[in-house]
Protein backbone atom coordinates (compact mmCIF):
# COMPACT_ATOMS: atom_id res chain seq x y z
CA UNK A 1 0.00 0.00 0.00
CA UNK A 2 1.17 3.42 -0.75
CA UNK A 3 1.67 5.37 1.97
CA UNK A 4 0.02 8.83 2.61
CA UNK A 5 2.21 12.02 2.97
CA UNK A 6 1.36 14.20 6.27
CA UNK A 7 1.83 17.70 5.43
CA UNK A 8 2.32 20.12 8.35
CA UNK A 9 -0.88 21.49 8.24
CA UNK A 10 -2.64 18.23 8.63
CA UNK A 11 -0.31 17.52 11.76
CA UNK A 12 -1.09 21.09 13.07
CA UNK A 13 -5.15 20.83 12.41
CA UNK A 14 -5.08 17.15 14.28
CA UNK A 15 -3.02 18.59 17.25
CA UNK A 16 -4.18 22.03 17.74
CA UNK A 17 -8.43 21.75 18.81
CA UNK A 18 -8.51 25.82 17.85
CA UNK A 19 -7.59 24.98 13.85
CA UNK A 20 -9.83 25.87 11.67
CA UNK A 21 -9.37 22.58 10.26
CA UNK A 22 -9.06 20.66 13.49
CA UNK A 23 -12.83 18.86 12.77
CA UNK A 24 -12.16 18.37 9.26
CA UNK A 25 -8.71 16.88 9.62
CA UNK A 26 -9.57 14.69 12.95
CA UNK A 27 -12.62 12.93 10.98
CA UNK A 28 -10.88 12.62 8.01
CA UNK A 29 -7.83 10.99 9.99
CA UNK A 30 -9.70 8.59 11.91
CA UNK A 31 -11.30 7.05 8.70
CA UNK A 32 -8.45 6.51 7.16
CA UNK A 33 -6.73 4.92 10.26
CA UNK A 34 -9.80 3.08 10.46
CA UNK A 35 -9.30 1.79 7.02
CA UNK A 36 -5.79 0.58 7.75
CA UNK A 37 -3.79 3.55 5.70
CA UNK A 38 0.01 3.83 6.45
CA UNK A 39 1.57 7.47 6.69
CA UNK A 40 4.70 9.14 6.38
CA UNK A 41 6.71 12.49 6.15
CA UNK A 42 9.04 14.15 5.77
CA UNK A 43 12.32 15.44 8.00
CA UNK A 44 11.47 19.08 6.34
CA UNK A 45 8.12 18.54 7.72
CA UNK A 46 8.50 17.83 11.05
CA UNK A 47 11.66 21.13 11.29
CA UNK A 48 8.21 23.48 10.16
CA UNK A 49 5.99 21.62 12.59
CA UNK A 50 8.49 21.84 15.47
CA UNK A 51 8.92 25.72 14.91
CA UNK A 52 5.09 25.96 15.13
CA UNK A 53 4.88 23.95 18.04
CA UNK A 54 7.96 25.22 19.94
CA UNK A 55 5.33 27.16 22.53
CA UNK A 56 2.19 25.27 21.96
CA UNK A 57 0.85 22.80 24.39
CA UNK A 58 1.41 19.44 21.78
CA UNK A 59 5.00 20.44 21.65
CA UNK A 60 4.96 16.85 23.44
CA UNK A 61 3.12 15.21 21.10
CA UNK A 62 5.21 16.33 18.15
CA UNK A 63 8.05 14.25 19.87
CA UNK A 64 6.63 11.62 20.42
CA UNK A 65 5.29 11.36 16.78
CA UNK A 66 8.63 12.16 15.46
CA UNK A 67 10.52 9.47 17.48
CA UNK A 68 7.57 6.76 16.43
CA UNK A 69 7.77 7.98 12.67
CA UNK A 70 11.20 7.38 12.65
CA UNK A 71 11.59 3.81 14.54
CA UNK A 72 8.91 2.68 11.83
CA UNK A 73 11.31 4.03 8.98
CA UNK A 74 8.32 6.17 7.65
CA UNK A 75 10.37 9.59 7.94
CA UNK A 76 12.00 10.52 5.07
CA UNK A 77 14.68 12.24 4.58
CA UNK A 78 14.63 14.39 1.40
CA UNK A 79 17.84 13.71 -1.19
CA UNK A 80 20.32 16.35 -2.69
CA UNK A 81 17.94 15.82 -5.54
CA UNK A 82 15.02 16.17 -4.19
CA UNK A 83 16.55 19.76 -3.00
CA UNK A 84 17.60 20.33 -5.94
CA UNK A 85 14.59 20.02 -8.01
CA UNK A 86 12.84 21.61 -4.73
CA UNK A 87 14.60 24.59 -5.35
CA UNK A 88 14.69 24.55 -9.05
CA UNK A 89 10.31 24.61 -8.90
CA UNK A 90 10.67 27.28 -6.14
CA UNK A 91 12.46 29.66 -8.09
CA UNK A 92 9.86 29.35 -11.28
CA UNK A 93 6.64 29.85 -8.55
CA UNK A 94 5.71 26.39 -9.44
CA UNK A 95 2.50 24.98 -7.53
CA UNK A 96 0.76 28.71 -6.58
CA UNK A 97 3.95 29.85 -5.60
CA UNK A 98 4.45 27.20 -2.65
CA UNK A 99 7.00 27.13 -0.37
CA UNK A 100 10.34 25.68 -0.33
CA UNK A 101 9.60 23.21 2.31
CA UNK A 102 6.25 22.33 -0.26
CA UNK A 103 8.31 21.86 -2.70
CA UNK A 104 10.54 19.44 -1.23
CA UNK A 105 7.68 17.74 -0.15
CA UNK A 106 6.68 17.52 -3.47
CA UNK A 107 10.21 16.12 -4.92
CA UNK A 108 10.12 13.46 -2.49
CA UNK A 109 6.23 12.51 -2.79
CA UNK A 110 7.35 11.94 -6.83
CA UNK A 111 10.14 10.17 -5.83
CA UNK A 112 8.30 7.95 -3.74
CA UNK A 113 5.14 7.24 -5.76
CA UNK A 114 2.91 9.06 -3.23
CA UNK A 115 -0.09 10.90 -4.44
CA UNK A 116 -1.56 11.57 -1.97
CA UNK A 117 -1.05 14.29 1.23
CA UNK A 118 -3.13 14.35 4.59
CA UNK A 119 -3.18 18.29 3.97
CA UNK A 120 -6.01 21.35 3.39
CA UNK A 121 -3.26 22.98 1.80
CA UNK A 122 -4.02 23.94 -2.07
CA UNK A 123 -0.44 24.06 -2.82
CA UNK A 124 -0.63 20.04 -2.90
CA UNK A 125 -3.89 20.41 -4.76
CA UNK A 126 -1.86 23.09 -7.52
CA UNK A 127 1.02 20.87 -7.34
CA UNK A 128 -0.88 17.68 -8.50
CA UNK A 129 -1.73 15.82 -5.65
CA UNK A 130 -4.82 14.91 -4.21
CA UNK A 131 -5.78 16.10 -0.72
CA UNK A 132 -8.00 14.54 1.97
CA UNK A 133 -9.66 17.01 3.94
C-alpha cells in the first residue's frame, strides 16, 4: 500500500483543537486509520511543525510522533535531488507559488510514488496531488 504524505498542516489541524481545520482533519484521519492507511513524512516537515509547536501545548506530542515515525522508517529524509529540483520549482513559482519546504515535499512525494497528502493545503492540490480534507 502506498503510503500517505502528512503535510504540516494536517499535523497542526489534528493537534491544535482551535484549527480551523481541526474537525475536518480529525474525521478525516480517523477514517483513514480506520481503514488501515500507512503514513509518512518528511524530515522538512517535522523542522516546520516543530517551529510551530515550539510554545504550543502538543509540543509533546510532536516528539513523540517524530521518534515513532522514525523507529517505523516512515520519515524521510529528502535527497540532494530532491533539493535540488525543490529549489529549481521554487524559483519558477511552481505549484501557486508554494513554499520551499512544499516543494521538497513535493520532490520526495514523486520520488516515492505518493499521491496523496493528509493536507487542506491547495499548494498540494496546484502541485498535482490529491488532498483529503
Amino acid at each position: 500500500m502506498t503510503p500517505i504524505f502528512i503535510d504540516t498542516v494536517g499535523f497542526l489541524a489534528l493537534w491544535n483543537s482551535r484549527d480551523q481545520w481541526n474537525e475536518r482533519a480529525t474525521t478525516a484521519f480517523a477514517k483513514l486509520t480506520v481503514g488501515g492507511a500507512d503514513f509518512c513524512t518528511s524530515s522538512h516537515v517535522m523542522l516546520e511543525c516543530g517551529n510551530a509547536a515550539a510554545r504550543m501545548p502538543f509540543r509533546a506530542d510532536l516528539i513523540e510522533v517524530r521518534e515513532q515515525l522514525r523507529a517505523d522508517g516512515k520519515l524521510i529524509v529528502p535527497t540532494e535531488a530532491d533539493e535540488t529540483a525543490a529549489w529549481t520549482a521554487y524559483a519558477r513559482g511552481e505549484a501557486a507559488d508554494a513554499g520551499i519546504v512544499d516543494h521538497v515535499s513535493f520532490a520526495v512525494m514523486r520520488r516515492l510514488g505518493i499521491t496523496q497528502a493528509f493536507t487542506n493545503d491547495r499548494h498540494f492540490r496546484a502541485a498535482g496531488f490529491d488532498i483529503l480534507f
